[in-house]
Protein backbone atom coordinates (compact mmCIF):
# COMPACT_ATOMS: atom_id res chain seq x y z
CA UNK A 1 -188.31 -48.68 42.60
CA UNK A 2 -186.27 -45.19 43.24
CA UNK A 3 -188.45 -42.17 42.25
CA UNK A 4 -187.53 -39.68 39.43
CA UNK A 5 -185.65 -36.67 40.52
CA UNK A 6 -184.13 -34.23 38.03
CA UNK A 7 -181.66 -31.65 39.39
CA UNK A 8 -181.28 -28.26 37.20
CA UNK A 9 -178.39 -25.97 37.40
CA UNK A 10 -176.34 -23.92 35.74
CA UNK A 11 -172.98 -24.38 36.81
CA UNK A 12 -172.54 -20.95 38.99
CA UNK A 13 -171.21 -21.52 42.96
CA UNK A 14 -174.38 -21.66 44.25
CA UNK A 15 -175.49 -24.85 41.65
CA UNK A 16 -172.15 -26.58 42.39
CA UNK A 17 -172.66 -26.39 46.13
CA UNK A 18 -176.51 -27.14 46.00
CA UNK A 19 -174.94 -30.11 43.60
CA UNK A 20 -172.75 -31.55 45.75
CA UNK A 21 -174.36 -31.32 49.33
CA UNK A 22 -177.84 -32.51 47.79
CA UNK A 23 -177.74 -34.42 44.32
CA UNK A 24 -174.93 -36.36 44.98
CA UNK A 25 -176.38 -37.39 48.72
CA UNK A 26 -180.12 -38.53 47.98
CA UNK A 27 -180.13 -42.44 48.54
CA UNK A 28 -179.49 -44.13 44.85
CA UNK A 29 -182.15 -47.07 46.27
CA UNK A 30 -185.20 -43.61 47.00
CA UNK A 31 -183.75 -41.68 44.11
CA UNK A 32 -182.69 -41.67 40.50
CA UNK A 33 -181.30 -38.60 39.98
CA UNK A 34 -180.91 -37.21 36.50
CA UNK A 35 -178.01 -33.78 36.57
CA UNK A 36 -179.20 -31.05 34.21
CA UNK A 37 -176.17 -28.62 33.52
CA UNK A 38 -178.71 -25.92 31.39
CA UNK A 39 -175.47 -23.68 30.47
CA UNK A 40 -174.34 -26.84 28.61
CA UNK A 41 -177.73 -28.13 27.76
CA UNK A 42 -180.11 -25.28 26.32
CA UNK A 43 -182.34 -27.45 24.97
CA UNK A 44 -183.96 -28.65 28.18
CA UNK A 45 -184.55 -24.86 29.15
CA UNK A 46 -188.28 -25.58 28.19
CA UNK A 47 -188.64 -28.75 29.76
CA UNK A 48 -187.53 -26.95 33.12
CA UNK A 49 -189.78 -24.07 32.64
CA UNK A 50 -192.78 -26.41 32.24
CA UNK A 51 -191.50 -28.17 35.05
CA UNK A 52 -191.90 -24.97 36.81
CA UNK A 53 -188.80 -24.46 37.81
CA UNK A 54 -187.80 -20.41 38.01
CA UNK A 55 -184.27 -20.01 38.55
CA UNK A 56 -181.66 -22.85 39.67
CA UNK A 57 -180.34 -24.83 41.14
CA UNK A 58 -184.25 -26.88 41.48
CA UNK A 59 -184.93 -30.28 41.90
CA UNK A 60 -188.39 -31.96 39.74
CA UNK A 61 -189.33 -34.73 42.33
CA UNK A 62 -193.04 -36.35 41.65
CA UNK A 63 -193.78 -33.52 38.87
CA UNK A 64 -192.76 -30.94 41.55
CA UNK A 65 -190.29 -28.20 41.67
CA UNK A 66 -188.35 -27.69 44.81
CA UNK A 67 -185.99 -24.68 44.07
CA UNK A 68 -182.73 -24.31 46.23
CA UNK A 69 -181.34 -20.55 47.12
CA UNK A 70 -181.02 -18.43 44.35
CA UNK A 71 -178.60 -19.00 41.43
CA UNK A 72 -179.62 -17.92 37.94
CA UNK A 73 -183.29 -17.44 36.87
CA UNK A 74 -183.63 -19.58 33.94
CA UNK A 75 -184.53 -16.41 31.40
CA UNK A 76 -181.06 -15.40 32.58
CA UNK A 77 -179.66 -18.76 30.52
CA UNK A 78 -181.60 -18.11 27.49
């Protein structure tokens, strides 16, 4: 069974590259990645936040954040 992984971004460069060279490459059979676009999707803000994620683009693997770089903090997208 492929674990939960939810990537957050906000569509800026940084979350498009962090997109493509790591959400789109994590093996479907380990992973089942869910793509959060938070400038389209402000409702999940929250969710994020108590996810602990801080600023995008972050993965949520196992309950844990893993952020990538530095994008947009996520009280920059409220």
């Amino acid at each position: 069974m492929a674990q939960k992984a939810v990537f957050y971004h906000a569509g800026c460069p940084v979350c498009i590259d962090a997109e493509q060279r790591f959400a789109h490459s994590l093996d479907p059979r380990a992973f089942d990645v869910e793509i959060v676009h938070l400038g389209e999707d402000k409702s999940r803000i929250l969710e994020a936040q108590q996810s602990g994620v801080r600023s995008v683009p972050a993965f949520v693997v196992g309950g844990e954040p893993y952020h990538i770089n530095f994008g947009a903090a996520l009280s920059d997208l409220q």
